[in-house]
Protein backbone atom coordinates (compact mmCIF):
# COMPACT_ATOMS: atom_id res chain seq x y z
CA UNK A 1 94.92 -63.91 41.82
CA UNK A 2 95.39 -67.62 41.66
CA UNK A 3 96.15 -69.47 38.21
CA UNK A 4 92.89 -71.15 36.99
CA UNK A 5 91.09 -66.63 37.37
CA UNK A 6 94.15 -65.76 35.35
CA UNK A 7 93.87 -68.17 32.80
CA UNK A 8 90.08 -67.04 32.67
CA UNK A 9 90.87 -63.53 32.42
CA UNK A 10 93.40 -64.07 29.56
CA UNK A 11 90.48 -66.12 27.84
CA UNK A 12 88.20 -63.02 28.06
CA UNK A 13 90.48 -60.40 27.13
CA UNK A 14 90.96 -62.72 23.94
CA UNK A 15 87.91 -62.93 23.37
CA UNK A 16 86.86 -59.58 23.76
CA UNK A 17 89.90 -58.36 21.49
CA UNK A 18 88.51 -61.05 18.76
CA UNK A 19 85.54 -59.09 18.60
CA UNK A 20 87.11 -55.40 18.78
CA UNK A 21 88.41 -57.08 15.27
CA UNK A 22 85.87 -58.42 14.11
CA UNK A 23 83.94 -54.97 14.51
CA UNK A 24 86.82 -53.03 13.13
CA UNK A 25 86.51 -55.51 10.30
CA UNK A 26 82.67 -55.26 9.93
CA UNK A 27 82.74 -51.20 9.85
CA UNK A 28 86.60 -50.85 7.99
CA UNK A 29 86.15 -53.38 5.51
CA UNK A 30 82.67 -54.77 5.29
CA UNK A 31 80.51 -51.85 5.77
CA UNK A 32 79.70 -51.12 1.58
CA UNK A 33 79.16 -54.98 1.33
CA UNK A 34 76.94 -54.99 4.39
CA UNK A 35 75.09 -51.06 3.23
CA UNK A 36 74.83 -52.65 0.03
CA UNK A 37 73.26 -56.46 0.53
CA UNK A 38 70.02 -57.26 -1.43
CA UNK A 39 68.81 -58.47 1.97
CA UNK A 40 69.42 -55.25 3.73
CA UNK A 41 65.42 -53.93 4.25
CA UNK A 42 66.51 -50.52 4.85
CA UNK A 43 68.65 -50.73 1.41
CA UNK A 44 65.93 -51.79 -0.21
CA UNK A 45 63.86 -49.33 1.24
CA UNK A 46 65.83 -46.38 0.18
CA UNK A 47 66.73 -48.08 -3.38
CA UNK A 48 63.18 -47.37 -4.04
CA UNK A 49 62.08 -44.28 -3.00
CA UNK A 50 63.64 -42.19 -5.94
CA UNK A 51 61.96 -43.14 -9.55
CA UNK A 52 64.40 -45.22 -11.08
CA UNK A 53 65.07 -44.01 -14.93
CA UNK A 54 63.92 -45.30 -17.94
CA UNK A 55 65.75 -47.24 -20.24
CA UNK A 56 64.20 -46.59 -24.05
CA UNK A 57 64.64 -47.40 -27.81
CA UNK A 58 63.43 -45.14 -30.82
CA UNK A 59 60.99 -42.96 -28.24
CA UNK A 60 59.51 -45.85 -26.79
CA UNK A 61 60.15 -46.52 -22.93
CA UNK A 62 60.83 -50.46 -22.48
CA UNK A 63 61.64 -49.94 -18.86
CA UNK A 64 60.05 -47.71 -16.98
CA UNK A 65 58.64 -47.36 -12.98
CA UNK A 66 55.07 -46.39 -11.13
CA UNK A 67 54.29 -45.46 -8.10
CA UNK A 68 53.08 -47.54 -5.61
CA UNK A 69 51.04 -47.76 -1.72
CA UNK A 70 53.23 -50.21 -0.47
CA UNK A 71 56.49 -49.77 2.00
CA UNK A 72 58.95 -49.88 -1.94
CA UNK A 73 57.58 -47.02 -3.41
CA UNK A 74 57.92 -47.38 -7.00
CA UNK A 75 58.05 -51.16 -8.93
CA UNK A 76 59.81 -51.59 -11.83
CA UNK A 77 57.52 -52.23 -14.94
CA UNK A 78 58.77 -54.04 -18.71
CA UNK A 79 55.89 -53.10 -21.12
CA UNK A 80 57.11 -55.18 -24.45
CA UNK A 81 57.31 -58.00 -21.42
CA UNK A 82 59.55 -61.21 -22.87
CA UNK A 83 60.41 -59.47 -26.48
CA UNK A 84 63.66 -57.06 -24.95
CA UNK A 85 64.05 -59.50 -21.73
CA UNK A 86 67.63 -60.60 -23.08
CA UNK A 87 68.45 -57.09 -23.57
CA UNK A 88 66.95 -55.36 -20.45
CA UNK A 89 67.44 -58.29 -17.48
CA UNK A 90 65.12 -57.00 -14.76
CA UNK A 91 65.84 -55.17 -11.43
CA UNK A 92 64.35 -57.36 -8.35
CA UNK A 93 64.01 -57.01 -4.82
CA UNK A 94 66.12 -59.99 -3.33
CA UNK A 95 67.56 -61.33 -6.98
CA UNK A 96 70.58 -60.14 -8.37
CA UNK A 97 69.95 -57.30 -11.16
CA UNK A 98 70.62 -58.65 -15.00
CA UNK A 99 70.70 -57.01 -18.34
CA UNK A 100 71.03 -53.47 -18.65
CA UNK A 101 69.21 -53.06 -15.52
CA UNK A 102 72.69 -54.49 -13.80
CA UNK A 103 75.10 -52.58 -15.93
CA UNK A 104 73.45 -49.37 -15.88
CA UNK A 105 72.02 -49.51 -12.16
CA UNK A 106 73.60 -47.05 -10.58
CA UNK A 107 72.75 -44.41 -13.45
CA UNK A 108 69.61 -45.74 -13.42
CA UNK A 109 68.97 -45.27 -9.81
CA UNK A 110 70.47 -42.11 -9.61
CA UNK A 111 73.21 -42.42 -7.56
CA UNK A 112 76.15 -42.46 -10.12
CA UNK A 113 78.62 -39.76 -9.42
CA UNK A 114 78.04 -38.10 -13.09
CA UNK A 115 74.58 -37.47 -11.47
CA UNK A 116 75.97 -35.89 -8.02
CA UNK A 117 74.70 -32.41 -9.34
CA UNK A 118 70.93 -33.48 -9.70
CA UNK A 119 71.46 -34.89 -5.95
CA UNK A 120 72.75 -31.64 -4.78
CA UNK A 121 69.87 -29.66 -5.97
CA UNK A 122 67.77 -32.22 -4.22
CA UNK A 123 69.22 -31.08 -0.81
CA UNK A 124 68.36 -27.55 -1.58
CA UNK A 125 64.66 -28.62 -2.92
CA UNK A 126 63.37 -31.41 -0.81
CA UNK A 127 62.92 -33.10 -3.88
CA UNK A 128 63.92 -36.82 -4.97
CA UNK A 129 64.64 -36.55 -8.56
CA UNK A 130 64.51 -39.70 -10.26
CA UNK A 131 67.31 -41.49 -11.63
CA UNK A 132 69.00 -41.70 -15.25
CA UNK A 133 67.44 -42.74 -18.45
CA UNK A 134 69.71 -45.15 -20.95
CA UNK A 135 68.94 -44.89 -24.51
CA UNK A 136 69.31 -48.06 -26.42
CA UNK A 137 70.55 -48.29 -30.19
CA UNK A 138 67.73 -51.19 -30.67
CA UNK A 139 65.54 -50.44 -33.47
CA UNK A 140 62.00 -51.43 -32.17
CA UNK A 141 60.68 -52.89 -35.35
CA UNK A 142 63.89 -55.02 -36.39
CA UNK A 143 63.55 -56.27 -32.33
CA UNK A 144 59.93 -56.83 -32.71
CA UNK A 145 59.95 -58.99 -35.98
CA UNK A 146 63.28 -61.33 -34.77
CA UNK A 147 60.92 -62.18 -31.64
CA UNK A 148 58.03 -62.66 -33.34
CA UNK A 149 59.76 -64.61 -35.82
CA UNK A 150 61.55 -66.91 -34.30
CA UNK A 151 58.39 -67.97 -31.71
CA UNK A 152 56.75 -68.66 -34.97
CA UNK A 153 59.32 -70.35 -37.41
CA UNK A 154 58.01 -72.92 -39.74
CA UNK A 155 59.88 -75.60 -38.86
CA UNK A 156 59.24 -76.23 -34.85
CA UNK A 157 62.48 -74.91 -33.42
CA UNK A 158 62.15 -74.11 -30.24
CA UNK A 159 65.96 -72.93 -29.16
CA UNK A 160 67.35 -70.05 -31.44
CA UNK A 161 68.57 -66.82 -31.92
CA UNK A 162 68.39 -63.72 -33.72
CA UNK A 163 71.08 -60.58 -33.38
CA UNK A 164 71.76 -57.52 -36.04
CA UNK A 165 74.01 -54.86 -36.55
CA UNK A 166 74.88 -51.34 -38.15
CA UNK A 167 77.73 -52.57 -40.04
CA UNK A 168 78.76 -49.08 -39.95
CA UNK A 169 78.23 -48.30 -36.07
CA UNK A 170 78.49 -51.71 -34.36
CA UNK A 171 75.42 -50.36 -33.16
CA UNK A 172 73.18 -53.66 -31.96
CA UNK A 173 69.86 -53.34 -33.95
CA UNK A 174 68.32 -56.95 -32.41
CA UNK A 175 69.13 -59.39 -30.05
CA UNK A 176 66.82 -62.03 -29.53
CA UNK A 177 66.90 -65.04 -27.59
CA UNK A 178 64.40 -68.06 -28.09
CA UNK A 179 62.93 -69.13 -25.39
CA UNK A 180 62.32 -65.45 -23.59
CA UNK A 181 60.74 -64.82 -20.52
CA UNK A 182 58.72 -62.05 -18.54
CA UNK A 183 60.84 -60.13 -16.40
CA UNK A 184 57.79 -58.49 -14.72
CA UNK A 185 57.38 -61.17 -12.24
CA UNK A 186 60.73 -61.23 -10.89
CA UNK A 187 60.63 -57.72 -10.21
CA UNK A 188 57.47 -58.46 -7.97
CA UNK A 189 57.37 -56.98 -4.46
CA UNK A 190 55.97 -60.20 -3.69
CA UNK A 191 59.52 -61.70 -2.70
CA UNK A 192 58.75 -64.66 -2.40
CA UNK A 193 56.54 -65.34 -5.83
CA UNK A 194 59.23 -63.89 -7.58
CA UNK A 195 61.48 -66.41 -6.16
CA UNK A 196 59.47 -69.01 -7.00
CA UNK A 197 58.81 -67.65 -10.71
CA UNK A 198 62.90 -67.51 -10.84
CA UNK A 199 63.12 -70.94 -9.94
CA UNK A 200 60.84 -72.20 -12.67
CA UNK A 201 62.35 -70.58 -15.02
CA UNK A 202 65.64 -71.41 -13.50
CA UNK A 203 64.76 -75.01 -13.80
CA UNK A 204 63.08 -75.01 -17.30
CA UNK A 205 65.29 -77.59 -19.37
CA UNK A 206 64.77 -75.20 -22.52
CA UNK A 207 67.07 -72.57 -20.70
CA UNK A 208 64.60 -68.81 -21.10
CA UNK A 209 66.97 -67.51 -18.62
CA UNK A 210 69.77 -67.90 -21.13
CA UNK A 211 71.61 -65.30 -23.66
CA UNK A 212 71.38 -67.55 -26.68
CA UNK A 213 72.49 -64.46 -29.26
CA UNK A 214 75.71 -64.12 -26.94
CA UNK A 215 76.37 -66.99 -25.22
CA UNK A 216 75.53 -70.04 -27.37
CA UNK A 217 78.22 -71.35 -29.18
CA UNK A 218 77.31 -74.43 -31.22
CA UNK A 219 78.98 -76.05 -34.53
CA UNK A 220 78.26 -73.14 -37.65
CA UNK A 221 78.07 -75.23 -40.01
CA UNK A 222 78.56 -74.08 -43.60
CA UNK A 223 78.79 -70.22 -42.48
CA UNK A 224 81.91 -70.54 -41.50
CA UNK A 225 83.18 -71.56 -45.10
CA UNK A 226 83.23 -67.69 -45.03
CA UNK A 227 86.33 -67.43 -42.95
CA UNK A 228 88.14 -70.29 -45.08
CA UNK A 229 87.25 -68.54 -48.39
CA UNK A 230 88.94 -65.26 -46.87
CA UNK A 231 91.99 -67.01 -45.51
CA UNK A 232 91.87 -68.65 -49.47
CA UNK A 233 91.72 -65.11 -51.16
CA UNK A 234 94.69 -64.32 -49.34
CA UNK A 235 96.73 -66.75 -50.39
CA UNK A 236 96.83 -67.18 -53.79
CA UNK A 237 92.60 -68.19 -54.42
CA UNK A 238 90.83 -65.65 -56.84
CA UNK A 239 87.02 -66.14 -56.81
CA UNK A 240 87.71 -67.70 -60.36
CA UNK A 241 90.03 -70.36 -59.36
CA UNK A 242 89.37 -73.81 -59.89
CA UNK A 243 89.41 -75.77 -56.57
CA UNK A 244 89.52 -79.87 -56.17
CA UNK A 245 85.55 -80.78 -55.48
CA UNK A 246 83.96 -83.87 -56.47
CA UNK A 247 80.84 -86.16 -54.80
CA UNK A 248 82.93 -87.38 -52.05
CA UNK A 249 86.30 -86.63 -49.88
CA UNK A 250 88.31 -88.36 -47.39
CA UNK A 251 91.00 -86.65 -46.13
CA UNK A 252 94.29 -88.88 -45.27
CA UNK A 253 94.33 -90.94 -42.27
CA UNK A 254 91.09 -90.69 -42.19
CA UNK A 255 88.25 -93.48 -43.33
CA UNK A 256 84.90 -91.39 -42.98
CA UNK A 257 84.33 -89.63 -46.11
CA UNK A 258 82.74 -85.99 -46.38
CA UNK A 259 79.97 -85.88 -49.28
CA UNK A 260 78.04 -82.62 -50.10
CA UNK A 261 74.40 -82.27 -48.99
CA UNK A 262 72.84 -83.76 -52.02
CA UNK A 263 74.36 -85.40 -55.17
CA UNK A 264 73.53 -81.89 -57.21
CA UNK A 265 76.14 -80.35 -55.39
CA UNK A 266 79.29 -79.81 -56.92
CA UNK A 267 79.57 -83.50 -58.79
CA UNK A 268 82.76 -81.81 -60.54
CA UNK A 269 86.04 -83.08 -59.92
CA UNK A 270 86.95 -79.13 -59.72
CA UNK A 271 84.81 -75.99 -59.52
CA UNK A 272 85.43 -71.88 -59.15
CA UNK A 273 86.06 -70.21 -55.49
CA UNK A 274 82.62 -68.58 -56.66
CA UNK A 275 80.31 -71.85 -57.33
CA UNK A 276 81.49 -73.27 -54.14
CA UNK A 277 80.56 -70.62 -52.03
CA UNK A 278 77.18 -70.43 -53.87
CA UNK A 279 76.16 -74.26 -53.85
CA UNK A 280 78.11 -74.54 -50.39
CA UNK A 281 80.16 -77.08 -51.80
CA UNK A 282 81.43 -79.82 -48.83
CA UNK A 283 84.26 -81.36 -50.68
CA UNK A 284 85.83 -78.42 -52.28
CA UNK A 285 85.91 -76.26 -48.97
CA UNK A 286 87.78 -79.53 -47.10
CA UNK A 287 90.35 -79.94 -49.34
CA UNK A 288 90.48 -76.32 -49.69
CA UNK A 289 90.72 -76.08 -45.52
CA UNK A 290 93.64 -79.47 -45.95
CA UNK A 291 95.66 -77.06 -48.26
CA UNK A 292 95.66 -73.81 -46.50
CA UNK A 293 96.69 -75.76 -42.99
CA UNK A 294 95.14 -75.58 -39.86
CA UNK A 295 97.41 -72.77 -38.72
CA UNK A 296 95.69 -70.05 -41.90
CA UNK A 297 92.48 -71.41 -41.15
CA UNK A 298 92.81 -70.60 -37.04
CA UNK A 299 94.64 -67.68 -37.83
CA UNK A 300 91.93 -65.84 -40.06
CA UNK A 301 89.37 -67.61 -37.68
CA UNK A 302 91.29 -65.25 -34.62
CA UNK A 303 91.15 -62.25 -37.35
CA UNK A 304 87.43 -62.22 -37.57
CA UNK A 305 87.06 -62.53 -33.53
CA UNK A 306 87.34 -66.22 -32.85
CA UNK A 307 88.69 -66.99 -29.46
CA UNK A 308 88.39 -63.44 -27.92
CA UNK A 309 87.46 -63.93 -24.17
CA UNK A 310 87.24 -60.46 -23.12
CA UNK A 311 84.18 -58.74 -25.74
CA UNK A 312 81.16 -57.93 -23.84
CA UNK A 313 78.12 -55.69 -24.90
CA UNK A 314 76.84 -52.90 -23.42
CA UNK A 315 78.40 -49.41 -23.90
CA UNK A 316 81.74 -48.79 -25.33
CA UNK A 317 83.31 -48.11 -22.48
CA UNK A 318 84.23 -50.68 -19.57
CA UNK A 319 81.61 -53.22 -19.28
CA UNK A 320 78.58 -54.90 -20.88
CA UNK A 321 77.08 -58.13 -21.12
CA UNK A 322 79.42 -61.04 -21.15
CA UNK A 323 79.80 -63.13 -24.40
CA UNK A 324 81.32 -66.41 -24.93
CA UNK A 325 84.23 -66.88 -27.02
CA UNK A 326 83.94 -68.46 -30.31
CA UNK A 327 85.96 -71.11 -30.86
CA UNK A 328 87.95 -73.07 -33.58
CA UNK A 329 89.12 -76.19 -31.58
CA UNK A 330 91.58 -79.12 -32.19
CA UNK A 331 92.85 -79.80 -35.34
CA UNK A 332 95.64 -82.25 -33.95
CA UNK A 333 96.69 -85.50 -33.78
CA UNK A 334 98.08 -86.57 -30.04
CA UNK A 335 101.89 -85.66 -30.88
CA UNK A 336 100.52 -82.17 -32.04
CA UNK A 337 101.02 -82.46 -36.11
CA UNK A 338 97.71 -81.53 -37.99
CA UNK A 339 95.35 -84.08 -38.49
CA UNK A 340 93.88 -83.91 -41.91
CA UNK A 341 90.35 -85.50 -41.29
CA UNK A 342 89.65 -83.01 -38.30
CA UNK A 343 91.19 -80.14 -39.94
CA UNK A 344 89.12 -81.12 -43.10
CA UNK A 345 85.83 -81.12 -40.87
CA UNK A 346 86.42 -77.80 -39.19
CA UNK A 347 86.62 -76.41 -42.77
CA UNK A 348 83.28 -76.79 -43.39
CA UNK A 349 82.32 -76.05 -39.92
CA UNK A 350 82.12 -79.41 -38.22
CA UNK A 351 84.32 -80.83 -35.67
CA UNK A 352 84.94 -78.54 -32.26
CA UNK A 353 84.56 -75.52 -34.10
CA UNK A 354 82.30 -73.38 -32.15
CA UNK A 355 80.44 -70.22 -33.16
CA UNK A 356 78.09 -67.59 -31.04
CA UNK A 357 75.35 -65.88 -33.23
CA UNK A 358 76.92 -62.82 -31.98
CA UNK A 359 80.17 -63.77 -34.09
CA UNK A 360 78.28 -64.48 -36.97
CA UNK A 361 76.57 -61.21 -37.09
CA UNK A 362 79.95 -59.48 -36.73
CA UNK A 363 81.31 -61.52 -39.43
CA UNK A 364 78.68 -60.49 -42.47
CA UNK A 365 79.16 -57.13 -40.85
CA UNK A 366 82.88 -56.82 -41.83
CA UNK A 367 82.45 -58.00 -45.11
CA UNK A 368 79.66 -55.53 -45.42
CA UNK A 369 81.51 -52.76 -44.48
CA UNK A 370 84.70 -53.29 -46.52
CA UNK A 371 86.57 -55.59 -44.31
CA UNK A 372 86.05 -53.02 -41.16
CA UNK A 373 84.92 -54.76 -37.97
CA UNK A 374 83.13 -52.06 -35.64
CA UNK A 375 82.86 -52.76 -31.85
CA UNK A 376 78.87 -53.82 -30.86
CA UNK A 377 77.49 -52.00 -28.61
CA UNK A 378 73.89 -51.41 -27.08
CA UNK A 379 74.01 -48.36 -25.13
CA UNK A 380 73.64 -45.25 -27.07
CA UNK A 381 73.01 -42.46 -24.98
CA UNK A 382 72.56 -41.72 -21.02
CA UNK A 383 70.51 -38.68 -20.24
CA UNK A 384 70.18 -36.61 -17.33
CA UNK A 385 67.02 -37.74 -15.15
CA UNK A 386 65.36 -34.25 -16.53
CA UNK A 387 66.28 -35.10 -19.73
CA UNK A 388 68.26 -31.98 -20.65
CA UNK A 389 71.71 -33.02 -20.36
CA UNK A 390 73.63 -35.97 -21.78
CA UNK A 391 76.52 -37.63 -19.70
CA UNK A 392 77.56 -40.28 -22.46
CA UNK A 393 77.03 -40.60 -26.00
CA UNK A 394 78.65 -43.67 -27.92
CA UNK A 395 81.14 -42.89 -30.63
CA UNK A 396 81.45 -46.07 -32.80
CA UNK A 397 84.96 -47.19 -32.86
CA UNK A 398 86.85 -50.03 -35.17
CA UNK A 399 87.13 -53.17 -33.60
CA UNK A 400 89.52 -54.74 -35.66
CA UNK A 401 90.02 -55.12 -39.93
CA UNK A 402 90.18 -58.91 -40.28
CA UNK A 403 90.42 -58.68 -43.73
CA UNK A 404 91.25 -56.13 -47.14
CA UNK A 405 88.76 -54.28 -48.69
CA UNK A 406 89.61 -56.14 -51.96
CA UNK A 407 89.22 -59.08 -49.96
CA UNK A 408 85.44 -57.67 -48.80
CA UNK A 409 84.54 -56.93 -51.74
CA UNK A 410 85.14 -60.66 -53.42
CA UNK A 411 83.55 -62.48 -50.18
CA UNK A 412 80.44 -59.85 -50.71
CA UNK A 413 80.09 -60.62 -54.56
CA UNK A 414 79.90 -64.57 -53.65
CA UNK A 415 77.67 -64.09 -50.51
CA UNK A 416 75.43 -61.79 -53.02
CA UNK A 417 75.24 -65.39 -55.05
CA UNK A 418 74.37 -67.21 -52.67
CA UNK A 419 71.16 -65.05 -51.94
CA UNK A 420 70.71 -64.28 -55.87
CA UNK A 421 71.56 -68.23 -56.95
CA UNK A 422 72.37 -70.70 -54.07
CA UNK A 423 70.64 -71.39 -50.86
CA UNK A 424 69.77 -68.31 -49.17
CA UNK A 425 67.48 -67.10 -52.01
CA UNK A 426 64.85 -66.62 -49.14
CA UNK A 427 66.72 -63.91 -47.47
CA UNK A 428 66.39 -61.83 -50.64
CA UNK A 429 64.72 -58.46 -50.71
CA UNK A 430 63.71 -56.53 -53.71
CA UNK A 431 65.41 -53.15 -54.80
CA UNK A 432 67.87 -54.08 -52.18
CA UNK A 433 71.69 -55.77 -52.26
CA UNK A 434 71.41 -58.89 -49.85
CA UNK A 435 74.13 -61.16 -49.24
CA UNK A 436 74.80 -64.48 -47.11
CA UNK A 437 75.44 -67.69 -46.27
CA UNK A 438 73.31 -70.66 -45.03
CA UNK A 439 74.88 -72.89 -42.46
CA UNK A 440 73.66 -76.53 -41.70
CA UNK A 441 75.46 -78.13 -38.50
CA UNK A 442 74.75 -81.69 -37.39
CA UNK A 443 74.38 -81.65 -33.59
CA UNK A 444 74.61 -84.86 -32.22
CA UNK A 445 73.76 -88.62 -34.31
CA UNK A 446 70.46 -88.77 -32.74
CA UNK A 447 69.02 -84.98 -32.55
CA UNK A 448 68.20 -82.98 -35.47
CA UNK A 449 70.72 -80.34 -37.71
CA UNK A 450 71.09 -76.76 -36.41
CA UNK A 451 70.22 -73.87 -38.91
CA UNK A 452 72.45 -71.06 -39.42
CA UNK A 453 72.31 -68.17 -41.59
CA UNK A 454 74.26 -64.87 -41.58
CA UNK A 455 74.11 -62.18 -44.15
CA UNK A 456 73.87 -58.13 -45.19
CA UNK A 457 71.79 -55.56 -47.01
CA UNK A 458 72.88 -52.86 -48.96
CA UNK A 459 70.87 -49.99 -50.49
CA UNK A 460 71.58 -48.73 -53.76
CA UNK A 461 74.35 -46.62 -53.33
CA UNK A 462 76.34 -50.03 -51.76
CA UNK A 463 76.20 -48.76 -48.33
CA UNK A 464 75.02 -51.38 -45.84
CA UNK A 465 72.40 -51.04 -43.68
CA UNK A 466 71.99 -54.32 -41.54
CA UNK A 467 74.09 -57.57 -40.64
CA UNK A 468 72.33 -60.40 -39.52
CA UNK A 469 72.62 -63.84 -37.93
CA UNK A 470 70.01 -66.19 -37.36
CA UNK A 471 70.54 -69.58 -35.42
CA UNK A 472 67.45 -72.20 -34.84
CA UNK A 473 68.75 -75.19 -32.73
CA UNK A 474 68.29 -78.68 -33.72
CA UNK A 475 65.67 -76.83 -36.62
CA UNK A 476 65.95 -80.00 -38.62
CA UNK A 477 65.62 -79.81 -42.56
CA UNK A 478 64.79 -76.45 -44.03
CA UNK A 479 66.30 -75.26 -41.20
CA UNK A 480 68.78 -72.83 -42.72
CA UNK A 481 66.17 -71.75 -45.12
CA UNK A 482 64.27 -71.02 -42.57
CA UNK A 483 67.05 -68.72 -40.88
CA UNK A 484 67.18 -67.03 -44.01
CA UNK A 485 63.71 -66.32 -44.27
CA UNK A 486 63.68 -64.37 -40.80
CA UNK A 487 67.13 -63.24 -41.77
CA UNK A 488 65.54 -61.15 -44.80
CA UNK A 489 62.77 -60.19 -42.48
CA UNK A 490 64.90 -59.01 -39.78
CA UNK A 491 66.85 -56.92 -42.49
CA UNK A 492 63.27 -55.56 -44.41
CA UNK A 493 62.43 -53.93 -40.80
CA UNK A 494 65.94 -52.52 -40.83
CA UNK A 495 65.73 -50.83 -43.22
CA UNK A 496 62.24 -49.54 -42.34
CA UNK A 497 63.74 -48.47 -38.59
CA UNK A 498 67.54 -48.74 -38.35
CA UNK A 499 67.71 -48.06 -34.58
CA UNK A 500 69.87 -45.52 -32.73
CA UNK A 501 73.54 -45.02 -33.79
């Protein structure tokens, strides 16, 4: 064989042990990736032909799925449309799965291993028993007046959020997010209109497609005077104590003074831990933040759940949807030593401190619930696809105990004020123990101020019922008042419905 065959013949045998590889690869490696592509037909195929399982809250099915004549025999149907879409996500052909519909897919559809003993009796039967059904701890009436709600504030917003909790449980009660969307055209069969309908909404600059009660974090304004009073109670502040106040503050080095919202506010040169919670007193809450340091303030910030990176919602297992981390930010000058102005302006939630509704929520629901912190979760049950056994029931577990109850109680008594005598009065609910706090947050010098409010009911034996936050982005003025008004209302249909636990 002369050279220039040989050198071909080496070429081929390369190539052909390339591909030998390559197919090794595909069928060692790649084959679940490959099996398991949302562009795999016969995947798709055989993803639909068992009846996917419900997913439900209080008896009512908010996911369910109907037969159908086409070559996908069942579609995937969301009756209460954009009002759970945050919650559910949707389950489409080509798209990836969100929501519960994601975390819960393979119980949903059935092929989970805890559900290997329904498949097993399908061999013997002929039968194709549908999948799992996940049980939500959403109460439908507390989820049904936060949407309907915020679409219909009085003051125009049209960005917000809405999320409560069973202090006691963790269990989530309502998660809104403002815009919503309807799920039930992305899970068309119509591939292609459902990846145009994506694409809208994927382009809309109001963001539908986006977790707002998670994932927003945005300045929280006076709410977060919450976490400073706390850190203050546990050093040295009673509720009684007189703190500096006064019209206006500047904090050293700093030229740009900090004034309360109107001149009514706190005019005294000093006024009780109590008053300035109630009137939300600027001044005294900066100095207060410049005299506990920026290392307390961060401190009980982390305490309360600020800066945690790995919480996510869903069950309380492994999993869930992601959340964003709250966050306290800079307080610094370059070389690193605490700069007073910043540190002043975080105090009173300003500056880069950054707050997710989510966090507020959990906030009010420790001091609710004597200083105890329970995990959230969403998932309450998962039930067998005939409905007679149950593979997973949540057990609510402590999260963390950011502060004392002694400590609770004192932040509930001035967060009771502020409903009873200060700025939240429109959160109030008769025969009922409401607490809170209103939080005004200036967004940007030329956009309006985001509302805030977070707060708790109690019934009349003191045990609490609901925890609420309610954000409206760039809501202008009235806007916390606003956020207490669907605060209250959120926490009236709580009571009425608390949701699974």
């Amino acid at each position: 064989m002369n050279a220039p065959l040989r050198r071909v013949g080496v070429v081929v045998m390369v190539l052909f042990g390339l591909l030998f590889a390559n197919l090794n690869w595909i069928q060692a490696y790649k084959d679940d990736e490959y099996r398991s592509s949302d562009y795999n037909g016969r995947v798709q195929v055989a993803d639909y032909k068992r009846k996917r399982g419900n997913i439900e809250a209080g008896g009512t099915a908010l996911a369910t799925s109907k037969e159908t004549t086409g070559k996908l025999k069942f579609q995937r149907s969301y009756p209460g449309g954009a009002k759970y879409a945050h919650v559910l996500g949707y389950k489409p052909v080509n798209l990836a799965d969100q929501g519960i519909e994601r975390l819960e897919n393979d119980f949903l559809a059935g092929t989970s291993d805890q559900l290997i003993g329904d498949r097993l009796k399908d061999m013997f039967t002929g039968d194709d028993t549908g999948g799992g059904n996940v049980l939500l701890t959403l109460s439908k009436r507390a989820q049904d007046v936060a949407y309907d709600q915020l679409r219909n504030n009085q003051v125009g917003a049209k960005r917000g959020a809405a999320i409560a909790i069973d202090p006691r449980t963790g269990a989530i009660q309502a998660l809104v997010s403002m815009p919503s969307f309807d799920p039930n055209p992305l899970a068309s069969h119509d591939t292609s209109a459902a990846a145009t309908d994506y694409a809208k909404l994927e382009q809309d600059p109001d963001g539908p497609l986006k977790n707002r009660a998670l994932s927003e974090t945005l300045p929280p304004g006076s709410t977060f005077k919450i976490v400073v009073a706390a850190a203050a109670l546990e050093n040295g502040v009673t509720k009684s104590t007189q703190i500096p106040a006064g019209p206006s503050y500047t904090a050293p080095t700093s030229g740009t003074p900090i004034r309360n919202a109107v001149p009514s506010i706190c005019p005294e040169r000093q006024v009780t831990l109590m008053d300035a919670v109630t009137e939300s007193c600027n001044t005294g809450f900066a100095q207060l933040g410049v005299r506990l340091g920026a290392d307390t303030i961060k401190e009980k910030a982390r305490q309360f759940g600020f800066e945690q990176e790995d919480l996510t919602v869903g069950h309380l297992g492994e999993g869930g949807l992601r959340t964003e981390a709250s966050r306290t930010g800079d307080m610094q000058n370059p070389d690193g030593s605490t700069d007073p102005a910043a540190l002043a302006q975080s105090s009173i939630g300003q500056n880069n401190v950054r707050m997710t509704p989510l966090e507020g929520a959990m906030i009010a629901s420790a001091v609710a619930h004597d200083g105890s912190q329970m995990r959230p979760y969403l998932v309450r049950q998962l039930l067998a696809p005939d409905r007679t056994t149950s593979y997973y029931t949540a057990n609510a577990r402590e999260l963390r105990q950011p502060v004392s109850p002694q400590v609770a109680a004192d932040l509930r008594e001035m967060m009771v004020s502020v409903v009873q005598d200060g700025t939240g009065k429109k959160a109030a609910i008769s025969g009922y123990t409401v607490g809170g706090k209103t939080g005004t947050a200036q967004s940007a010098p030329d956009r309006p101020d985001h509302g805030w409010f977070i707060g708790f009911v109690l019934d009349k034996n003191r045990n609490p019922i609901s925890a609420v936050c309610v954000m409206l982005e760039q809501a202008g003025p009235g806007g916390s008042a606003e956020a207490a008004r669907i605060a209250g209302q959120i926490m009236r249909a709580a009571i009425a419905d608390p949701g699974g636990r």
